[in-house]
N, C-alpha and C. Protein backbone atom coordinates (compact mmCIF):
# COMPACT_ATOMS: atom_id res chain seq x y z
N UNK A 1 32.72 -18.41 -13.17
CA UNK A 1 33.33 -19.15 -12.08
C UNK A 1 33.75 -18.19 -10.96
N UNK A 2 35.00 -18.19 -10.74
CA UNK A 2 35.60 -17.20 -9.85
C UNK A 2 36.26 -15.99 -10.55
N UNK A 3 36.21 -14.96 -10.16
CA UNK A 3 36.68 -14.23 -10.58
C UNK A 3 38.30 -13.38 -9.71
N UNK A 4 38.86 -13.18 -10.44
CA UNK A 4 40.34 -13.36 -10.30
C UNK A 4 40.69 -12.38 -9.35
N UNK A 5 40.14 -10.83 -9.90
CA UNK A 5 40.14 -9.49 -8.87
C UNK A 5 39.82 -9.70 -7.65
N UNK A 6 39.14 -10.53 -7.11
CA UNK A 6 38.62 -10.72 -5.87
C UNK A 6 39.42 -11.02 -5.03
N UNK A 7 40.07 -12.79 -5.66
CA UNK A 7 40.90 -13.24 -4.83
C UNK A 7 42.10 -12.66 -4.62
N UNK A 8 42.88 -11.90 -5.86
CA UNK A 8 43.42 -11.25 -5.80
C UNK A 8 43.63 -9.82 -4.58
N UNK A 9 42.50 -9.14 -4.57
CA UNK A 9 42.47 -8.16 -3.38
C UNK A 9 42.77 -8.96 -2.25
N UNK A 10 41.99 -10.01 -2.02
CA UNK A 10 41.97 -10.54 -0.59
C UNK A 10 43.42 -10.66 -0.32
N UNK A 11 44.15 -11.44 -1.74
CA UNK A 11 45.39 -11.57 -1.38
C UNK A 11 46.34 -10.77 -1.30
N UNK A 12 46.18 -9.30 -1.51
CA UNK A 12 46.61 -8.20 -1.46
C UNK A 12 46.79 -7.67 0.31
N UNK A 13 45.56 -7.94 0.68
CA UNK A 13 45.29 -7.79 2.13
C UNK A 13 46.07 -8.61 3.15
N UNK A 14 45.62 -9.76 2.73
CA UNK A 14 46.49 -10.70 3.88
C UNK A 14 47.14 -12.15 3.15
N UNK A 15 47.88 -11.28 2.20
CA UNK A 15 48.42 -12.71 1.65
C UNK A 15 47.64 -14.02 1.23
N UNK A 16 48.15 -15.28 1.09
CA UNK A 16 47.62 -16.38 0.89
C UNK A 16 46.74 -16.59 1.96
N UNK A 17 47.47 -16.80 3.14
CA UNK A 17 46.78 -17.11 4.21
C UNK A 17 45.24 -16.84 4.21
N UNK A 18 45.29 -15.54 4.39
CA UNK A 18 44.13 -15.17 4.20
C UNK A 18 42.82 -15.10 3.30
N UNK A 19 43.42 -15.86 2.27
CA UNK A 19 42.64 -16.06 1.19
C UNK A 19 42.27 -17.87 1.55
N UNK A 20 43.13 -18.49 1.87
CA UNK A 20 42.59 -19.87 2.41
C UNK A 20 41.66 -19.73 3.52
N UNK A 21 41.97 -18.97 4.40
CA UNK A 21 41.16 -18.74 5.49
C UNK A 21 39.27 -18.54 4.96
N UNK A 22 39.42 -17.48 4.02
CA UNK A 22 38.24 -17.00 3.52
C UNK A 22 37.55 -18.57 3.01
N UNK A 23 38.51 -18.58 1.66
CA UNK A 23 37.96 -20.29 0.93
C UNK A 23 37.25 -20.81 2.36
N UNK A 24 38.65 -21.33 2.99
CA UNK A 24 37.67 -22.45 4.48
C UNK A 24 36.76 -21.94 4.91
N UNK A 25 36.14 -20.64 5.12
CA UNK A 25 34.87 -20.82 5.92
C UNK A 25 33.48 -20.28 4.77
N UNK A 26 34.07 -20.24 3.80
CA UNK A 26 32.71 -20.25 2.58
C UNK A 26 32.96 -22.13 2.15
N UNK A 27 33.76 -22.75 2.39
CA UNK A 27 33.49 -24.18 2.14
C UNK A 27 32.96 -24.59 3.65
N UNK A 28 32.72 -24.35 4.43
CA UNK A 28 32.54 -24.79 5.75
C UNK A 28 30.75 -24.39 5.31
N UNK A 29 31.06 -22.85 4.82
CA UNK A 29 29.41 -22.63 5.33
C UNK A 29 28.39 -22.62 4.02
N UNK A 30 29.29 -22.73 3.15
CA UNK A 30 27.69 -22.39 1.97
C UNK A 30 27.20 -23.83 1.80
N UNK A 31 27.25 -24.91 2.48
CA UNK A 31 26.92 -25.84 2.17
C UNK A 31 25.43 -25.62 3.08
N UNK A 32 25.63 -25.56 4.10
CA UNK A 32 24.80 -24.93 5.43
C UNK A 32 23.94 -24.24 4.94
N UNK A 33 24.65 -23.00 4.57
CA UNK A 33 23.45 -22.17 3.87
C UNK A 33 22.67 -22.56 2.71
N UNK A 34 23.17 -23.48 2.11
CA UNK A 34 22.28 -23.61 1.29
C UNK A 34 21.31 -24.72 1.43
N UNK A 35 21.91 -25.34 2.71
CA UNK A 35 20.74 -26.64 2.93
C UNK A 35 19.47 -26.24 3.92
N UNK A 36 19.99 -24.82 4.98
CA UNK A 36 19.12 -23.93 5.55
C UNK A 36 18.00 -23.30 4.23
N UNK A 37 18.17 -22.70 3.41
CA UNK A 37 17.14 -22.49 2.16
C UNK A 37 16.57 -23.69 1.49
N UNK A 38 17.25 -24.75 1.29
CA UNK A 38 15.94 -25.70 1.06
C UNK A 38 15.27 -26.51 2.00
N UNK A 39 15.71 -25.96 3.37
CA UNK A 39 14.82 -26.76 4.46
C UNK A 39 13.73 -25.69 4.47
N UNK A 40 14.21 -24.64 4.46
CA UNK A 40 12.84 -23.18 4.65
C UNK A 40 12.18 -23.30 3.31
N UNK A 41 12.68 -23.60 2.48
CA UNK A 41 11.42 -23.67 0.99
C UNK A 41 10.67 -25.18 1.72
N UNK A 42 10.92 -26.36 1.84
CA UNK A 42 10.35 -27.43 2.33
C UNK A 42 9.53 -26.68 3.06
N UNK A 43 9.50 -26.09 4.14
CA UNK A 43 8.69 -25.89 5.43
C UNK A 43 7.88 -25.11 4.87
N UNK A 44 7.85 -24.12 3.88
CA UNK A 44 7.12 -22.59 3.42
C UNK A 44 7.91 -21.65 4.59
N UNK A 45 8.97 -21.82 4.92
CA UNK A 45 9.22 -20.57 5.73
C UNK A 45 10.41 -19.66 4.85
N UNK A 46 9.66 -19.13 4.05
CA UNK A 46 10.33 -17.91 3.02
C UNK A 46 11.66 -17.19 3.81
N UNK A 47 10.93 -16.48 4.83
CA UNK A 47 11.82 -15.81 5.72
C UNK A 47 13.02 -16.31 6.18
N UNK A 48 13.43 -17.61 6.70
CA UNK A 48 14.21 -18.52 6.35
C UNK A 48 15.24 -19.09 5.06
N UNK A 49 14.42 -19.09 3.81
CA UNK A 49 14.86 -19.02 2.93
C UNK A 49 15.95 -17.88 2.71
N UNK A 50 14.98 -16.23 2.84
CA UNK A 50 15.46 -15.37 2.35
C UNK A 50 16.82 -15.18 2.99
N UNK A 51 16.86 -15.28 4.74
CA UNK A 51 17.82 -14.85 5.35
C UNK A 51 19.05 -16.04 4.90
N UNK A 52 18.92 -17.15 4.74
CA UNK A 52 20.16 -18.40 3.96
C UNK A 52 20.72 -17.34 2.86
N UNK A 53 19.75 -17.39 2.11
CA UNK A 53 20.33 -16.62 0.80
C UNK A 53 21.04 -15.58 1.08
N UNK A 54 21.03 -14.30 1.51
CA UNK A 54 21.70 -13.30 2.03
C UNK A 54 22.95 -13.48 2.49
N UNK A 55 22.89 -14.29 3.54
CA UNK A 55 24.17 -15.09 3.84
C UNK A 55 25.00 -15.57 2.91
N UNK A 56 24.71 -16.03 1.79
CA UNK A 56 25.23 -16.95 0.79
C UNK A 56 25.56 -15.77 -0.37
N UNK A 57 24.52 -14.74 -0.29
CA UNK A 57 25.48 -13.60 -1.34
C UNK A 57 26.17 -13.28 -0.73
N UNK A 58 26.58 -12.41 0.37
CA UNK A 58 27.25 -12.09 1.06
C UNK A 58 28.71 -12.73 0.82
N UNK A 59 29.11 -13.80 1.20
CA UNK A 59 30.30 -14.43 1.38
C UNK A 59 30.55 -14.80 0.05
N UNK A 60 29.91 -14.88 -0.91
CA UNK A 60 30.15 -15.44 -2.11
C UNK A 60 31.01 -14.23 -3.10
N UNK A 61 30.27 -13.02 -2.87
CA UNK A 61 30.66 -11.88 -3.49
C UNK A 61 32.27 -11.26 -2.97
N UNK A 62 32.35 -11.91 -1.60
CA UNK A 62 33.61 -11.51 -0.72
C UNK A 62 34.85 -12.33 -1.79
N UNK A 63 34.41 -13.53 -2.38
CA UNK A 63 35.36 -14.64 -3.04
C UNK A 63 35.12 -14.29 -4.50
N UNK A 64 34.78 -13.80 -5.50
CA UNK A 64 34.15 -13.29 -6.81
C UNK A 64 33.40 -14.03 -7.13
N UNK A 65 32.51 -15.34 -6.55
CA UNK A 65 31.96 -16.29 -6.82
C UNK A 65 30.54 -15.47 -7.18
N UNK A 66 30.51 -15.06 -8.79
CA UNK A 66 29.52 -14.39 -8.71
C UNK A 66 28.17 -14.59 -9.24
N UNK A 67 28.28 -16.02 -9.70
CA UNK A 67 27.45 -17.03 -10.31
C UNK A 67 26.25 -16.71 -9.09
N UNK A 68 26.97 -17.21 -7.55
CA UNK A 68 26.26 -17.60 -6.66
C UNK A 68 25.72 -16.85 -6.29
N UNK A 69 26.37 -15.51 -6.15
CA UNK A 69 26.05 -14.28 -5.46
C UNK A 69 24.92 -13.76 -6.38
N UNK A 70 24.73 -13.31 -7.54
CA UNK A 70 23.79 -13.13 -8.63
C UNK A 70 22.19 -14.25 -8.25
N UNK A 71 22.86 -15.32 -8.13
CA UNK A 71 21.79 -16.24 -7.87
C UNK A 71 21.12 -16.47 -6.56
N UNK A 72 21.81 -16.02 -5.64
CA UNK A 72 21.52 -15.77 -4.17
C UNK A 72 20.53 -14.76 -3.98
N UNK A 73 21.02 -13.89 -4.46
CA UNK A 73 20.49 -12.21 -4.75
C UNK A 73 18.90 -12.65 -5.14
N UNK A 74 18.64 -13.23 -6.88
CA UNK A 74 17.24 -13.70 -6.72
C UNK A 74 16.72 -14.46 -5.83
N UNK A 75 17.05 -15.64 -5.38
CA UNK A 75 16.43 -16.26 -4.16
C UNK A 75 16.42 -15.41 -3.17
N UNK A 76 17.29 -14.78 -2.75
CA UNK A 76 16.19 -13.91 -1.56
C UNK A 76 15.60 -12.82 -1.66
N UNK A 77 15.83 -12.38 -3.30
CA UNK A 77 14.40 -11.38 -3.71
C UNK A 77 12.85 -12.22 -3.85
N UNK A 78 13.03 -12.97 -4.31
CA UNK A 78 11.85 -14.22 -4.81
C UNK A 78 11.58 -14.57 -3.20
N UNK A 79 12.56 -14.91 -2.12
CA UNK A 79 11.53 -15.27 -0.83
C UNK A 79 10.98 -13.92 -0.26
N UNK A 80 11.83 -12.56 -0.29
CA UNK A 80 11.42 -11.64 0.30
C UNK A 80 10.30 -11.37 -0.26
N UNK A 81 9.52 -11.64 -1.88
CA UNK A 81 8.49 -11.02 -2.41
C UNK A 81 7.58 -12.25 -2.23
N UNK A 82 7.48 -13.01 -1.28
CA UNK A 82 6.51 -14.30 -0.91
C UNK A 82 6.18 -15.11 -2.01
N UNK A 83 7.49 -15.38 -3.39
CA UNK A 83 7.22 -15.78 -4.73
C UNK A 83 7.70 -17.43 -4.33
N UNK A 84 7.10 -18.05 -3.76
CA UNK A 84 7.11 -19.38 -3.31
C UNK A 84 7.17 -20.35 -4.22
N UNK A 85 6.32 -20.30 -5.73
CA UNK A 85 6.61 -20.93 -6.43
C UNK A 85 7.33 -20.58 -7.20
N UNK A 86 8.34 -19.61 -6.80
CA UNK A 86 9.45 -19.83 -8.05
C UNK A 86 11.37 -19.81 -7.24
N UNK A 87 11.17 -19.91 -6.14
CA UNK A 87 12.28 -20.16 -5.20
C UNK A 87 13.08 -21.47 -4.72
N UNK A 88 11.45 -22.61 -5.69
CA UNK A 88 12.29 -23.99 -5.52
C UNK A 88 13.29 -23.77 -6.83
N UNK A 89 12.74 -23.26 -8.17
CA UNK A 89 13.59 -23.37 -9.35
C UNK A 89 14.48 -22.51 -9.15
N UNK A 90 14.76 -21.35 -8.80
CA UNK A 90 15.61 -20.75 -8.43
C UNK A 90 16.87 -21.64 -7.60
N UNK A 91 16.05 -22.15 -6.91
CA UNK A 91 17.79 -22.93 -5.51
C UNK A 91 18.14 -24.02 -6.29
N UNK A 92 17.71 -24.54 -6.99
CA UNK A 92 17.86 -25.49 -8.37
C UNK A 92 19.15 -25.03 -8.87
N UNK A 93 18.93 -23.65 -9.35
CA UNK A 93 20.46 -23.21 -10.11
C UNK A 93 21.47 -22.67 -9.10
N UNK A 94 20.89 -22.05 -7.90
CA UNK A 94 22.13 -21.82 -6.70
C UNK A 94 22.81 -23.15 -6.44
N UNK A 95 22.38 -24.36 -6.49
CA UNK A 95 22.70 -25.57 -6.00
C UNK A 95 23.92 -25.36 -6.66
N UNK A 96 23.49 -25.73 -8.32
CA UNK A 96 24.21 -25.66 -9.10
C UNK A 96 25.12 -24.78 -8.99
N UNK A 97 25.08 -23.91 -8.98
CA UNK A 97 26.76 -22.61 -8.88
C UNK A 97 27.42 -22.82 -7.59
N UNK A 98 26.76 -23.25 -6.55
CA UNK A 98 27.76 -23.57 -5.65
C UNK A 98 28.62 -24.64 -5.59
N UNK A 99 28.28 -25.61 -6.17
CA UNK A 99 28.56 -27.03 -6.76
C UNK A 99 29.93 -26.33 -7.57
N UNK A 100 29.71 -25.38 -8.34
CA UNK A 100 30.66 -25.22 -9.05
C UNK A 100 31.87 -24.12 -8.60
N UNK A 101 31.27 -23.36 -7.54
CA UNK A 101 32.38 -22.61 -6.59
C UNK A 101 32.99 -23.27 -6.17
N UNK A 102 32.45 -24.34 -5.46
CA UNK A 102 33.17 -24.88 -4.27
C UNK A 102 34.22 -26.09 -4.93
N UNK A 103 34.13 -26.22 -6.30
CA UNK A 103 34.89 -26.96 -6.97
C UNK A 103 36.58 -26.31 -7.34
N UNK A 104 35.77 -24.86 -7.74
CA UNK A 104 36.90 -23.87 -8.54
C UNK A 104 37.59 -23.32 -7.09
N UNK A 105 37.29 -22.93 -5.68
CA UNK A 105 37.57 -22.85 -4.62
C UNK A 105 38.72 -23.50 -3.71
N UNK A 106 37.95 -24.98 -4.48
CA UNK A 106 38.95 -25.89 -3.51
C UNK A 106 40.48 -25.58 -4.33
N UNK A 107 40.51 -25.98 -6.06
CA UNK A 107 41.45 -26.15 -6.46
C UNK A 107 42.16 -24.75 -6.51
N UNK A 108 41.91 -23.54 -5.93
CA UNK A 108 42.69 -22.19 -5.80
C UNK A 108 43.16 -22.75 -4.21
N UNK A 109 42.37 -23.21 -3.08
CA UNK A 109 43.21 -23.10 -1.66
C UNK A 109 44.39 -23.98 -2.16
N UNK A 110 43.93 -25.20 -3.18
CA UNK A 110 45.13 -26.56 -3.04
C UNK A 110 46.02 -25.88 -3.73
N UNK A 111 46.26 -24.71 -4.69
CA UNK A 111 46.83 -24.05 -5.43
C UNK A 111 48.18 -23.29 -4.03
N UNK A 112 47.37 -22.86 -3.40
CA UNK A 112 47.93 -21.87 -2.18
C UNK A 112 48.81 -22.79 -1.42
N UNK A 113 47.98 -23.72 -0.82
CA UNK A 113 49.02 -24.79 0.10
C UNK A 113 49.69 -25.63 -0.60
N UNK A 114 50.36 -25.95 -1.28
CA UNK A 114 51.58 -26.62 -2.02
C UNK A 114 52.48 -26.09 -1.94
């Protein structure tokens, strides 16, 4: 799920605040990003794909969400290596881990603001 060290640092840095801040704009955007990678697998535009994904490790790894980030990581190795048929099954299980970040995510910000 999430991993604790993460949020922890962040909250080391800038308090709660800043750890809601983070949550809000990985709930704002990995939805995006991840609907940008299955519009670029739809189209065949890999390159597209790959650059969603990147994005989506990126911010995921910032939150310990490392399900996603791990799974991100292959999808945009699999688009960068033009592995087309295996990037739909791949976003199959990113779906899935983000589904489940953004679950464990919400209930740490609602944790913060109370």
């Amino acid at each position: 799920m999430i991993e604790r060290h993460a949020i922890d640092r962040i909250a080391g840095v800038g308090g709660s605040e800043l750890v809601v801040k983070m949550i809000d704009l990985f709930l704002q955007n990995a939805p995006l990003r991840l609907a940008a990678a299955n519009q670029g697998q739809r189209d065949g535009d890999l390159k597209a794909v790959e650059h969603a994904a990147h994005s989506l490790r990126s911010s995921s790894g910032n939150l310990g969400a490392q399900r996603v980030q791990e799974l991100a990581a292959l999808v945009e190795e699999l688009a960068g290596a033009g592995r087309a048929d295996a990037v739909g099954v791949a976003l199959a299980g990113l779906e899935d881990a983000v589904t489940t970040a953004i679950a464990a995510l919400t209930a740490e910000k609602e944790a913060r603001t109370r």
